[in-house]
C-alpha atoms as a PDB file:
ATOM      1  CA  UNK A   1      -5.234  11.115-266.481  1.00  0.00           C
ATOM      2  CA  UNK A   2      -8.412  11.885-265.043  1.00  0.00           C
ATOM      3  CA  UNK A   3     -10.823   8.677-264.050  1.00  0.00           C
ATOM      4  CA  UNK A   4     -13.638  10.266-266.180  1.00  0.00           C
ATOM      5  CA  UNK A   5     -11.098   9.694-269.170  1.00  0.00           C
ATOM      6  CA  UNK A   6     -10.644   6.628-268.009  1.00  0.00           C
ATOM      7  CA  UNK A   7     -14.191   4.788-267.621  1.00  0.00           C
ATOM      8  CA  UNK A   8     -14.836   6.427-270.902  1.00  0.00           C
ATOM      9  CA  UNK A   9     -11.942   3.948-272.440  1.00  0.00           C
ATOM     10  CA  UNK A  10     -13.380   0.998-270.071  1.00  0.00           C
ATOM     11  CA  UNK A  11     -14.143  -2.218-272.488  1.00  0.00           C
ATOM     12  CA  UNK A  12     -16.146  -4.586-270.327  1.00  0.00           C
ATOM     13  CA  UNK A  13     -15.865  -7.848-272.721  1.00  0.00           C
ATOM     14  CA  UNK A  14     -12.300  -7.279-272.304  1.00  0.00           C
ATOM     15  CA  UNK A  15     -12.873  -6.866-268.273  1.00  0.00           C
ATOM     16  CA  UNK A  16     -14.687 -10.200-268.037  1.00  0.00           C
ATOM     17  CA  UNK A  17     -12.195 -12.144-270.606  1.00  0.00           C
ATOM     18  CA  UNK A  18      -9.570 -11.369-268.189  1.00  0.00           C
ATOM     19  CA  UNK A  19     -10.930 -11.605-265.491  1.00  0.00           C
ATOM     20  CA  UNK A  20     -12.282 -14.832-266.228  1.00  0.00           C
ATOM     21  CA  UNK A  21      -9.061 -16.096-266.188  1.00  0.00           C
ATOM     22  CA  UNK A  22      -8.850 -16.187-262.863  1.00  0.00           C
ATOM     23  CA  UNK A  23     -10.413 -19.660-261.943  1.00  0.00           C
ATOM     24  CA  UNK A  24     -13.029 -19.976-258.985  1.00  0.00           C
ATOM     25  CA  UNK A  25     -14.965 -21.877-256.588  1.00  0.00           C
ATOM     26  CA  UNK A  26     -18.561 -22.334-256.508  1.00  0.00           C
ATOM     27  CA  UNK A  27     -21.387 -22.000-253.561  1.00  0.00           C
ATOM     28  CA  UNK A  28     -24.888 -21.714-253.092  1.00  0.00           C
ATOM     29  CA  UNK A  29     -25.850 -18.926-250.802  1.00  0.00           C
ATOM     30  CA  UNK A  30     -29.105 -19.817-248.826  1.00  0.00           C
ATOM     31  CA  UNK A  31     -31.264 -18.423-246.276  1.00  0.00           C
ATOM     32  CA  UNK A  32     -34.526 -18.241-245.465  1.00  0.00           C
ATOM     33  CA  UNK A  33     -36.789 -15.437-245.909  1.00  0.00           C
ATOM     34  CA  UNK A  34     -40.833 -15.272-245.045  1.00  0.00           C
ATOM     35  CA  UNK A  35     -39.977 -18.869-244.015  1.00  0.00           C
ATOM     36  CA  UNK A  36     -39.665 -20.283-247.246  1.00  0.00           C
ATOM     37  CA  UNK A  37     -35.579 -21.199-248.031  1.00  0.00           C
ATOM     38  CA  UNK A  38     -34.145 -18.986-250.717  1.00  0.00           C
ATOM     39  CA  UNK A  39     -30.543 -18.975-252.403  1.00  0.00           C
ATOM     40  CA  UNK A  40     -28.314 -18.174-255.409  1.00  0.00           C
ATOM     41  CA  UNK A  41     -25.215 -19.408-257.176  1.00  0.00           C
ATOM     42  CA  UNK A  42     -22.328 -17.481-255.865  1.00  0.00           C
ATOM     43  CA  UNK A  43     -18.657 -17.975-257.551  1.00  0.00           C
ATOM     44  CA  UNK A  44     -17.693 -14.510-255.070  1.00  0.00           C
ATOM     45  CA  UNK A  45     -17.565 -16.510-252.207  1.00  0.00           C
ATOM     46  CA  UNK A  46     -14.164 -15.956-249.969  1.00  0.00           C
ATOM     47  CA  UNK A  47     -12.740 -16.241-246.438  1.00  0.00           C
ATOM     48  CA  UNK A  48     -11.753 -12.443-245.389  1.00  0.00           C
ATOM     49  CA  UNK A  49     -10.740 -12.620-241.906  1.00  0.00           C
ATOM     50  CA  UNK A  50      -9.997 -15.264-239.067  1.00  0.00           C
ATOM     51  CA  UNK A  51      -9.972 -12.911-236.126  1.00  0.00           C
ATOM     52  CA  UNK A  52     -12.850 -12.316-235.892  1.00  0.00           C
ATOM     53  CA  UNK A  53     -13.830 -15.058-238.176  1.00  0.00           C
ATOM     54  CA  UNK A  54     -15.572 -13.543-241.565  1.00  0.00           C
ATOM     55  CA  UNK A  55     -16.535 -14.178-244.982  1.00  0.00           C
ATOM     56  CA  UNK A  56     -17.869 -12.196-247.706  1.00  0.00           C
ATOM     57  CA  UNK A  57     -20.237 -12.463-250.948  1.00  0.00           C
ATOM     58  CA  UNK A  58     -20.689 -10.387-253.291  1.00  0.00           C
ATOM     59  CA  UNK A  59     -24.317 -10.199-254.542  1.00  0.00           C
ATOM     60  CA  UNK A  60     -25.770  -8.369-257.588  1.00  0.00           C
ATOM     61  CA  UNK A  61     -27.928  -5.274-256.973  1.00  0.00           C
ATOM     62  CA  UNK A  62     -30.565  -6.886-259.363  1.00  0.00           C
ATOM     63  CA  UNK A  63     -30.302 -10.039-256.938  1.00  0.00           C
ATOM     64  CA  UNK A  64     -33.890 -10.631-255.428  1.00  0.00           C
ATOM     65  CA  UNK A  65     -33.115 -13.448-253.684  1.00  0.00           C
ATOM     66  CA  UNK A  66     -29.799 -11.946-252.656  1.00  0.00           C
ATOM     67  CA  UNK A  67     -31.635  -8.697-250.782  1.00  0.00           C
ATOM     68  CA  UNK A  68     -34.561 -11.043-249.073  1.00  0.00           C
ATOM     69  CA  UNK A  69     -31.408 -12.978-247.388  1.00  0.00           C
ATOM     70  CA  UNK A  70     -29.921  -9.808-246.433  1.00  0.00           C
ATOM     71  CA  UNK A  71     -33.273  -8.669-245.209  1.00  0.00           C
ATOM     72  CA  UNK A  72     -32.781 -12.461-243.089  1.00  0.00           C
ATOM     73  CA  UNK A  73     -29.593 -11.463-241.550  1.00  0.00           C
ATOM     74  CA  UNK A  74     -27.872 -14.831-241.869  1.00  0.00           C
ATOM     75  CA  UNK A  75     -26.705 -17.457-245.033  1.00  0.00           C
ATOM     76  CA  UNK A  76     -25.677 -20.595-245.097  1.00  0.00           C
ATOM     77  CA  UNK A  77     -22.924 -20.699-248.153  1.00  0.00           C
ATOM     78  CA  UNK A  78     -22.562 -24.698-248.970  1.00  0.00           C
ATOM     79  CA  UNK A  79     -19.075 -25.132-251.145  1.00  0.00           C
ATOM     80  CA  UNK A  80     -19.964 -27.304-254.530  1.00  0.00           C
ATOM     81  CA  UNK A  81     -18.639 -30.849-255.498  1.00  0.00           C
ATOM     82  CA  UNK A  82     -17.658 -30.960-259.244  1.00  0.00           C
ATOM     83  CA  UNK A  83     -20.777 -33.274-259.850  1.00  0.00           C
ATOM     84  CA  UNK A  84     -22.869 -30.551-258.484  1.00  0.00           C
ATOM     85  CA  UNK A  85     -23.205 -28.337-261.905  1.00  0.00           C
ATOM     86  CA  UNK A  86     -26.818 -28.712-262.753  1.00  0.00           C
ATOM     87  CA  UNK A  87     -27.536 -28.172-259.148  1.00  0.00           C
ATOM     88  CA  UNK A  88     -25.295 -24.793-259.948  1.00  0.00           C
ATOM     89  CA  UNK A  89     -27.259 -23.982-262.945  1.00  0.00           C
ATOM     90  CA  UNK A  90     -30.675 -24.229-261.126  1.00  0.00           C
ATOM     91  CA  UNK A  91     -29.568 -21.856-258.419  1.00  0.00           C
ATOM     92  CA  UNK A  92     -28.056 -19.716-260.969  1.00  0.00           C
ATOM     93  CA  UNK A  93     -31.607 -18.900-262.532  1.00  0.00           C
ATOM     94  CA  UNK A  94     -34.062 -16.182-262.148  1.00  0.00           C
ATOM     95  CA  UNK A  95     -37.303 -17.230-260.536  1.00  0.00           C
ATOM     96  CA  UNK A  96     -39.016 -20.396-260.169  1.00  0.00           C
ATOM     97  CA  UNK A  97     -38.584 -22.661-256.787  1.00  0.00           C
ATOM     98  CA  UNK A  98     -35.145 -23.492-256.596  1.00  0.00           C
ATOM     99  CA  UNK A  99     -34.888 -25.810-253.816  1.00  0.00           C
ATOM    100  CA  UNK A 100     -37.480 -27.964-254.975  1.00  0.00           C
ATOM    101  CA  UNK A 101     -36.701 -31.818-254.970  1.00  0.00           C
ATOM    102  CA  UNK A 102     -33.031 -30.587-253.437  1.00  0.00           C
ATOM    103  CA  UNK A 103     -32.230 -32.077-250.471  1.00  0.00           C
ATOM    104  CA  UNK A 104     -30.940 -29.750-247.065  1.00  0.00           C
ATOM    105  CA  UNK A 105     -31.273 -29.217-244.177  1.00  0.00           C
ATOM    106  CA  UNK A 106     -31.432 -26.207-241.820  1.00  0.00           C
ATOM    107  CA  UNK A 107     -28.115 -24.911-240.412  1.00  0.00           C
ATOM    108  CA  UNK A 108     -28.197 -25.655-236.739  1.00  0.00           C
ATOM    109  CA  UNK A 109     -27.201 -21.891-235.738  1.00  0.00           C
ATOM    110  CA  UNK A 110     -29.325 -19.794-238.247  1.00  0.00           C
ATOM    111  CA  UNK A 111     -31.453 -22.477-239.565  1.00  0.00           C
ATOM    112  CA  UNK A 112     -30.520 -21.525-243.053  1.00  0.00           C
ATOM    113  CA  UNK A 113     -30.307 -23.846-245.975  1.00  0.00           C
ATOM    114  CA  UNK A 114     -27.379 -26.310-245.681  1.00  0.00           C
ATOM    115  CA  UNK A 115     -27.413 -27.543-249.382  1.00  0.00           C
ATOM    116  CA  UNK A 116     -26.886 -31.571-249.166  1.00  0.00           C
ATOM    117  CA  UNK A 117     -23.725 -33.330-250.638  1.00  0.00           C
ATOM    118  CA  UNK A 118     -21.506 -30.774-250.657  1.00  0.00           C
ATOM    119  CA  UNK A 119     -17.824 -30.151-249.947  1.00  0.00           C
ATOM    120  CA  UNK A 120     -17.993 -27.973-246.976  1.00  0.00           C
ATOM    121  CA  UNK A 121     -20.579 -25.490-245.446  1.00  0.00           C
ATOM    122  CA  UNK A 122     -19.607 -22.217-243.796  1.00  0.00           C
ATOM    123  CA  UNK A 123     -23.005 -20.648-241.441  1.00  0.00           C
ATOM    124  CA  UNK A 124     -23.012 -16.856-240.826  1.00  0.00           C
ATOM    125  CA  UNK A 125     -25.068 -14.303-239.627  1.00  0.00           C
ATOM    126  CA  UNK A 126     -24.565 -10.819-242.267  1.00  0.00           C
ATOM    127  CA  UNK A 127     -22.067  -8.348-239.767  1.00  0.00           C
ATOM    128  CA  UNK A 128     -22.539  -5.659-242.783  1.00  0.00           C
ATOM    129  CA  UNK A 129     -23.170  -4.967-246.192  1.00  0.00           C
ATOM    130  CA  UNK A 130     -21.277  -1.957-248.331  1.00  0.00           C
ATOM    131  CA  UNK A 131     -22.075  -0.634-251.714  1.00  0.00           C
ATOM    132  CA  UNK A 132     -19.550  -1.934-254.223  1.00  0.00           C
ATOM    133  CA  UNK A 133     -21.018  -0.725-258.083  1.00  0.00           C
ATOM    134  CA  UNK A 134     -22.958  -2.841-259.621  1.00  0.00           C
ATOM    135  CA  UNK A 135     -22.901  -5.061-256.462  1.00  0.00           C
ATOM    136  CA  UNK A 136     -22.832  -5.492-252.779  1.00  0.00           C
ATOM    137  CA  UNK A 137     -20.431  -7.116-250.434  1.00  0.00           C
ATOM    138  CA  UNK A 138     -21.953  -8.783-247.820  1.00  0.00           C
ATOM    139  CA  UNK A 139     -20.021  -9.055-245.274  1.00  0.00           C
ATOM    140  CA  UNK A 140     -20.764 -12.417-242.874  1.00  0.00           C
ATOM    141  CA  UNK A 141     -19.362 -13.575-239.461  1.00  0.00           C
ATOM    142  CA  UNK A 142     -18.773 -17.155-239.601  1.00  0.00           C
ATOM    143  CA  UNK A 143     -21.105 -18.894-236.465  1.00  0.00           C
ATOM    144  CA  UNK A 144     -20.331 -22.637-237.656  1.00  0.00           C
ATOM    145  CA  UNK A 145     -18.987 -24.947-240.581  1.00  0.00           C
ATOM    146  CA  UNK A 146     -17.739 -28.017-241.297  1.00  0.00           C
ATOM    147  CA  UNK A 147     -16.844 -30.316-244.347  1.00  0.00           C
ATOM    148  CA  UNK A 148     -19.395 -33.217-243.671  1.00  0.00           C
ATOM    149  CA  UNK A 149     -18.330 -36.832-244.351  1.00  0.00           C
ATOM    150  CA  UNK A 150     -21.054 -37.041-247.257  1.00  0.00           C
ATOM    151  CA  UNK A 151     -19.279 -34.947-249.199  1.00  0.00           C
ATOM    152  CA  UNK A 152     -16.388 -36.677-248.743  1.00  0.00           C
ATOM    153  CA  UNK A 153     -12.899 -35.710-250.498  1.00  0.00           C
ATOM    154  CA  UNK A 154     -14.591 -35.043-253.629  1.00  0.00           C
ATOM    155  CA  UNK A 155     -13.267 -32.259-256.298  1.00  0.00           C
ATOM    156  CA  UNK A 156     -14.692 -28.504-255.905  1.00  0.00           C
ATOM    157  CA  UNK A 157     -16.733 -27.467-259.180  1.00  0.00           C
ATOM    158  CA  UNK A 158     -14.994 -24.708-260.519  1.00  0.00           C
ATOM    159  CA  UNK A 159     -15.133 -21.909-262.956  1.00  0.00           C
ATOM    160  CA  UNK A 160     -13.057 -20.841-265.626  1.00  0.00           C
ATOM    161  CA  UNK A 161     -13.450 -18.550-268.292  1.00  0.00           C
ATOM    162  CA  UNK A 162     -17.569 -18.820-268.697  1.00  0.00           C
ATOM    163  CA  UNK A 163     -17.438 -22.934-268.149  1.00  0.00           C
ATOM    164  CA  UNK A 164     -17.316 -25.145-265.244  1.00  0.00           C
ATOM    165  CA  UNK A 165     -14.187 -27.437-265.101  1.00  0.00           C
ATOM    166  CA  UNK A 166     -14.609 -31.056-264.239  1.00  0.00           C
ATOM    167  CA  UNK A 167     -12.117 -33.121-262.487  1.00  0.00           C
ATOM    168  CA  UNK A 168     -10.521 -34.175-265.404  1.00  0.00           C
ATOM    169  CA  UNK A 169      -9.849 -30.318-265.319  1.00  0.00           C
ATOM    170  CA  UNK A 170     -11.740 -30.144-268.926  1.00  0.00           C
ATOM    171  CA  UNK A 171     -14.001 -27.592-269.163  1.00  0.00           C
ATOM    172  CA  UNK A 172     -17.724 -29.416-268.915  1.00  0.00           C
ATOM    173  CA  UNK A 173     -20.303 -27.081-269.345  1.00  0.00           C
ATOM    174  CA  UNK A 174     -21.257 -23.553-270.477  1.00  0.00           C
ATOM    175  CA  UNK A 175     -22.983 -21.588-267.563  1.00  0.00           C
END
């Protein structure tokens, strides 16, 4: 069977329902671009390689904040606490000034946004970005991280089928 055949039979609700199954992890992807900080809810954050040490994201084409940190050449992804979903939700918007009244600081490496009271942080500077549809994986070398005391031992926000899960492991809120 040819792949034209193929995409024509593609069903993309069915895509994302099962997809969705597969339960993730949620960051916010900062950096800073023009100087002002800049970031978006990622759940397409993963470790790739340890030698040499890399990451990657994958960011929608329609992402503006996503190209003006590419344009940057470095991210700071900071690794959500379960607690964290409104935090999630504002990041996860179009427009408006997302960092305002959120506490971070800059990563000491690339200066960009650490997000405060997370689990973990992970600093990179982008090795390389490649087309991928509807997307693009950037690719990031990992310069520094570290899962600060603040955020102590505290459960990951995750994401399962269109909801965040809570600790409990009950889903707690529609995206």
């Amino acid at each position: 069977m040819n792949s034209t055949a193929t995409a024509l039979r593609f069903d993309r609700s069915r895509f994302r329902d099962v997809l969705g199954r597969f339960c993730t992890g949620v960051t916010i992807i900062a950096g800073v671009h023009e100087g002002q900080p800049m970031g978006f809810a990622c759940q397409s954050f993963a470790s790739l390689s340890l030698e040499p040490p890399l990451v990657s994201v994958a960011v929608a084409q329609s992402s503006v904040s996503g190209r003006r940190i590419e344009e940057s050449g470095s991210f700071c992804a900071t690794v959500l606490r379960a607690d964290q979903a409104e935090l999630c939700r504002r990041f996860g918007r179009s427009g408006a000034d997302k960092f305002a009244g959120v506490a971070w600081d800059p990563a000491e490496v690339t200066g960009s946004p650490r997000v405060g009271g997370g689990l973990a942080w992970v600093d990179c500077r982008i090795e390389s970005v490649v087309p991928a549809g509807d997307h693009r994986i950037v690719i990031g070398r990992v310069m520094d991280l570290s899962a600060p005391e603040e955020g102590g031992d505290g459960a990951p926000l995750l994401f399962y089928r269109g909801a965040f899960l809570g600790a409990t492991r009950q889903a707690v809120a529609k995206r």
